[in-house]
Protein backbone atom coordinates (compact mmCIF):
# COMPACT_ATOMS: atom_id res chain seq x y z
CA UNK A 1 1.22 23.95 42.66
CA UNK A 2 -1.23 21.61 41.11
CA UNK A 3 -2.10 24.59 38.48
CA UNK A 4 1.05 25.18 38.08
CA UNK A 5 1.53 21.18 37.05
CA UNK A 6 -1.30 20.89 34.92
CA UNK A 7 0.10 23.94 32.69
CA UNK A 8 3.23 22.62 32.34
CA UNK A 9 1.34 19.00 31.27
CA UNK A 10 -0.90 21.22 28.87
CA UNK A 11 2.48 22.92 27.32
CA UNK A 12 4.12 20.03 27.34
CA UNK A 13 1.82 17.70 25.56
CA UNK A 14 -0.46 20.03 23.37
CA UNK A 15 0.76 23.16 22.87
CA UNK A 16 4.53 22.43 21.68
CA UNK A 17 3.74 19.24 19.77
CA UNK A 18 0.87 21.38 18.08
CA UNK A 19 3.33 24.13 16.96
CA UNK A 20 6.06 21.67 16.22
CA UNK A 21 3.81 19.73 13.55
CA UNK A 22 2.66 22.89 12.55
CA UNK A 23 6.06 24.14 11.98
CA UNK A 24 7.10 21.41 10.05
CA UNK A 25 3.96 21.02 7.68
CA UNK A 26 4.07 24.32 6.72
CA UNK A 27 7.78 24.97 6.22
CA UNK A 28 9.77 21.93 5.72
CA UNK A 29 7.30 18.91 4.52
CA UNK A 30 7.54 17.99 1.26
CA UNK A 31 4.71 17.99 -1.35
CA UNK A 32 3.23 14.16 -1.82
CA UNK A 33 0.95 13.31 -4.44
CA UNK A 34 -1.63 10.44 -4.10
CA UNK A 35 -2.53 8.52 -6.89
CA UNK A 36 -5.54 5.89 -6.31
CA UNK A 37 -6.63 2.35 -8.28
CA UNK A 38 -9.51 0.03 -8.14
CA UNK A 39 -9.68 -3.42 -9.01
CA UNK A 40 -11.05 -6.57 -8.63
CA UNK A 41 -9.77 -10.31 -9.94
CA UNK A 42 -12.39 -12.06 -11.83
CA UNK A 43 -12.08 -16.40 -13.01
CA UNK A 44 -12.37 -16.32 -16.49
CA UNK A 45 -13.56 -12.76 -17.34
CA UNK A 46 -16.57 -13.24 -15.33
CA UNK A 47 -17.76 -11.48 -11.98
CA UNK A 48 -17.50 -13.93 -9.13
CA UNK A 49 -21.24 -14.39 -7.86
CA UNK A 50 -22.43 -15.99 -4.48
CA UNK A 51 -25.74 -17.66 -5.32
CA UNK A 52 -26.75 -17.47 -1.38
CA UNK A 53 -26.23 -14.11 -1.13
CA UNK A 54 -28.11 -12.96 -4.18
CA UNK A 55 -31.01 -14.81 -3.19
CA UNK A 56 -30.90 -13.36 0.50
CA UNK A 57 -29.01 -10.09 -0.33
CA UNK A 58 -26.49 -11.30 2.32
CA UNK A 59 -22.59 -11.23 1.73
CA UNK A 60 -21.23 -14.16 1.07
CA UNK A 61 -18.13 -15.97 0.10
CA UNK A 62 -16.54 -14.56 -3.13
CA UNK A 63 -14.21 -16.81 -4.68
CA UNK A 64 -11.42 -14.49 -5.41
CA UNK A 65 -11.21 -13.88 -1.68
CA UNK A 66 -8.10 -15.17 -1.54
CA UNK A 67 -6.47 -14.41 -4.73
CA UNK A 68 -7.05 -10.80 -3.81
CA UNK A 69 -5.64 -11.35 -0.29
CA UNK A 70 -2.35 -12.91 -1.86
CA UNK A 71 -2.25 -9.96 -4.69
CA UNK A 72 -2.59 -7.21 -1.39
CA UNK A 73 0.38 -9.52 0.38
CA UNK A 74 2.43 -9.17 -3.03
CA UNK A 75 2.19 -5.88 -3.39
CA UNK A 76 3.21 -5.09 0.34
CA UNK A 77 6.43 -7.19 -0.38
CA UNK A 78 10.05 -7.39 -1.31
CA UNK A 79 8.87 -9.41 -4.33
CA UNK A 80 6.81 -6.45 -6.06
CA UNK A 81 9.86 -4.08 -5.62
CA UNK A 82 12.08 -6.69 -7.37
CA UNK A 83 9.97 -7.12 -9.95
CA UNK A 84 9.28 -3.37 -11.19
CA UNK A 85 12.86 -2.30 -10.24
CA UNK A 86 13.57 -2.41 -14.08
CA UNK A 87 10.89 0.05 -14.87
CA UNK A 88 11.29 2.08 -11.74
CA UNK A 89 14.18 2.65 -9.15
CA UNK A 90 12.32 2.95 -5.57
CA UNK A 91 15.30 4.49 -4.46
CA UNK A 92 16.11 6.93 -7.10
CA UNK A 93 12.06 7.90 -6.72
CA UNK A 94 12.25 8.24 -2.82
CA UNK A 95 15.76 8.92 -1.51
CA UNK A 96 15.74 12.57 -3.08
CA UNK A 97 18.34 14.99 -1.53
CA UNK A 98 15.64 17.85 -2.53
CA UNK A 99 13.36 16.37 -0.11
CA UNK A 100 12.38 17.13 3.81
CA UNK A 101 14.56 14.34 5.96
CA UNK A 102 11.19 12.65 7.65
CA UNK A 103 9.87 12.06 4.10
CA UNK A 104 12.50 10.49 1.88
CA UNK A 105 14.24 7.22 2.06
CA UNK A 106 17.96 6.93 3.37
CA UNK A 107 20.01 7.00 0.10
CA UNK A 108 22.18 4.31 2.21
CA UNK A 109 19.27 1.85 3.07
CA UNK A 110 19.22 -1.40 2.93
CA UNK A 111 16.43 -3.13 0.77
CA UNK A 112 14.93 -4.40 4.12
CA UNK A 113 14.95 -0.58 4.91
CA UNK A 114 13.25 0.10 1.23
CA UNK A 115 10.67 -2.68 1.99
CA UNK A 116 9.89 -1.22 5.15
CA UNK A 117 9.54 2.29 3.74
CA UNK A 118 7.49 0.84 0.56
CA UNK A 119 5.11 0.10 2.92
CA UNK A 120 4.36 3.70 4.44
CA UNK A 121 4.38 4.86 0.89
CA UNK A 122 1.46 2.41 -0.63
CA UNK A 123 -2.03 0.90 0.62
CA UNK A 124 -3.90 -1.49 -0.03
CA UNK A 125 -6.94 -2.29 1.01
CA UNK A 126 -9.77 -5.01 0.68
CA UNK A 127 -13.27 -4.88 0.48
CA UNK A 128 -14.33 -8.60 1.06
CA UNK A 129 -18.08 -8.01 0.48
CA UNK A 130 -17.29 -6.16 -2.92
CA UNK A 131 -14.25 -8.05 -3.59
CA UNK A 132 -12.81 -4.59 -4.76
CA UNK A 133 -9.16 -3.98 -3.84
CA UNK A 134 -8.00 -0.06 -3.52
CA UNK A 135 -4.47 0.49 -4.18
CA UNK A 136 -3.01 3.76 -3.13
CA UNK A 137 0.50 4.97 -3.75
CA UNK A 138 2.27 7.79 -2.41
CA UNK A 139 5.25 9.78 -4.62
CA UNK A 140 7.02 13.19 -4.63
CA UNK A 141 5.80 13.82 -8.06
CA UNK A 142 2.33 13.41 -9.00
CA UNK A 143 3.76 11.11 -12.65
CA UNK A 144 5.78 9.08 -10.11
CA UNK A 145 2.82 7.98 -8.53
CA UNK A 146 0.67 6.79 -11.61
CA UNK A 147 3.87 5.28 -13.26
CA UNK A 148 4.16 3.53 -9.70
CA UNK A 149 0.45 2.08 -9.43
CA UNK A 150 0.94 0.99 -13.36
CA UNK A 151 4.00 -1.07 -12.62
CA UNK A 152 2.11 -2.31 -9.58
CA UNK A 153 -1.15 -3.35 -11.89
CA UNK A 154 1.11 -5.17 -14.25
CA UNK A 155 3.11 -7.33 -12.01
CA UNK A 156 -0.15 -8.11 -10.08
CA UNK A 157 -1.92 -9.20 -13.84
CA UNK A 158 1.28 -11.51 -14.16
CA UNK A 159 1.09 -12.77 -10.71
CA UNK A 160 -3.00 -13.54 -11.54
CA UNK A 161 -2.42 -15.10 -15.04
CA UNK A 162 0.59 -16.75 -14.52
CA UNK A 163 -0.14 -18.40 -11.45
CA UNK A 164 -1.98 -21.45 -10.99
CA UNK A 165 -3.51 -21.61 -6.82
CA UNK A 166 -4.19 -25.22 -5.33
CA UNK A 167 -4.45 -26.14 -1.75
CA UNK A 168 -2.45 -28.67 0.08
CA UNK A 169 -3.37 -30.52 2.69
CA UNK A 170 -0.76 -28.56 4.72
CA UNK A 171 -1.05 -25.02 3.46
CA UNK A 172 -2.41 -22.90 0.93
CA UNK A 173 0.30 -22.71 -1.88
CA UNK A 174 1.00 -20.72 -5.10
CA UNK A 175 2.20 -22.08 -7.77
CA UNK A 176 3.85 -20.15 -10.84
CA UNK A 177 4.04 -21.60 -14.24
């Protein structure tokens, strides 16, 4: 009885799952190209430099920490998709009939569904010792992608040169001008 339970437990939770992803990968998934960017946001056209840590080869404190953590929360949000809709329709992009089910966007959804969904389809990551910021987009086609991570760049260089950052007493706020 107890082999007879753990076969069931190995069918049941390796061997049809396996086949099942296999299944799907192979047959139905559709092709995704991954386009890939790497920046960093310098003051002034110069490199950010920790005296400290050049002296002691230790990581320190860059000063565009925290632009570069509000450019990663911009692009991760509703505002990013607002701004580039004019250049590029997320859902015209995504919600492609021609597409497997799992992969595209509901042609229905609503732009908290889009936002949502934006989010499985880019990345963006943050070295903090580097103070290089990898942006990685996901599209159908492997244009849509690059046109994607442009649009991206260029809202991001208007976010960074048209915003002035001070800190509050409260909070940390952003100020646009």
């Amino acid at each position: 009885m107890l082999k007879l339970f753990g076969s069931l437990i190995f069918w049941l939770f390796f061997v049809i799952p396996l086949t099942t992803g296999s299944v799907y990968y192979a047959k139905f998934a559709s092709k995704q190209y991954k386009s890939t960017a790497h920046f960093t946001i310098e003051e002034n056209g110069k490199a950010n430099v920790d005296p400290l840590g050049a002296l002691t080869g230790l990581a320190g404190p860059v000063s565009s920490t925290r632009d570069a953590l509000i450019i990663k929360d911009f692009i991760e949000s509703r505002e990013v998709i607002e701004q580039i809709k004019n250049k590029i329709d997320i859902r015209d992009l995504y919600a492609r009939e021609d597409k497997d089910w799992l992969s595209r966007l509901e042609t229905d959804a609503s732009i908290e569904d889009i936002v949502e969904y934006w989010k499985t389809k880019i990345q963006v990551d943050f070295d903090s010792t580097s103070g290089i910021t990898k942006l990685s987009v996901l599209a159908f086609e492997p244009d849509n992608s690059v046109e994607i991570i442009k649009s991206i760049l260029s809202a991001s260089e208007r976010l960074v040169n048209n915003c002035l950052l001070y800190t509050s007493d409260a909070a940390d706020d952003l100020l646009c001008v």
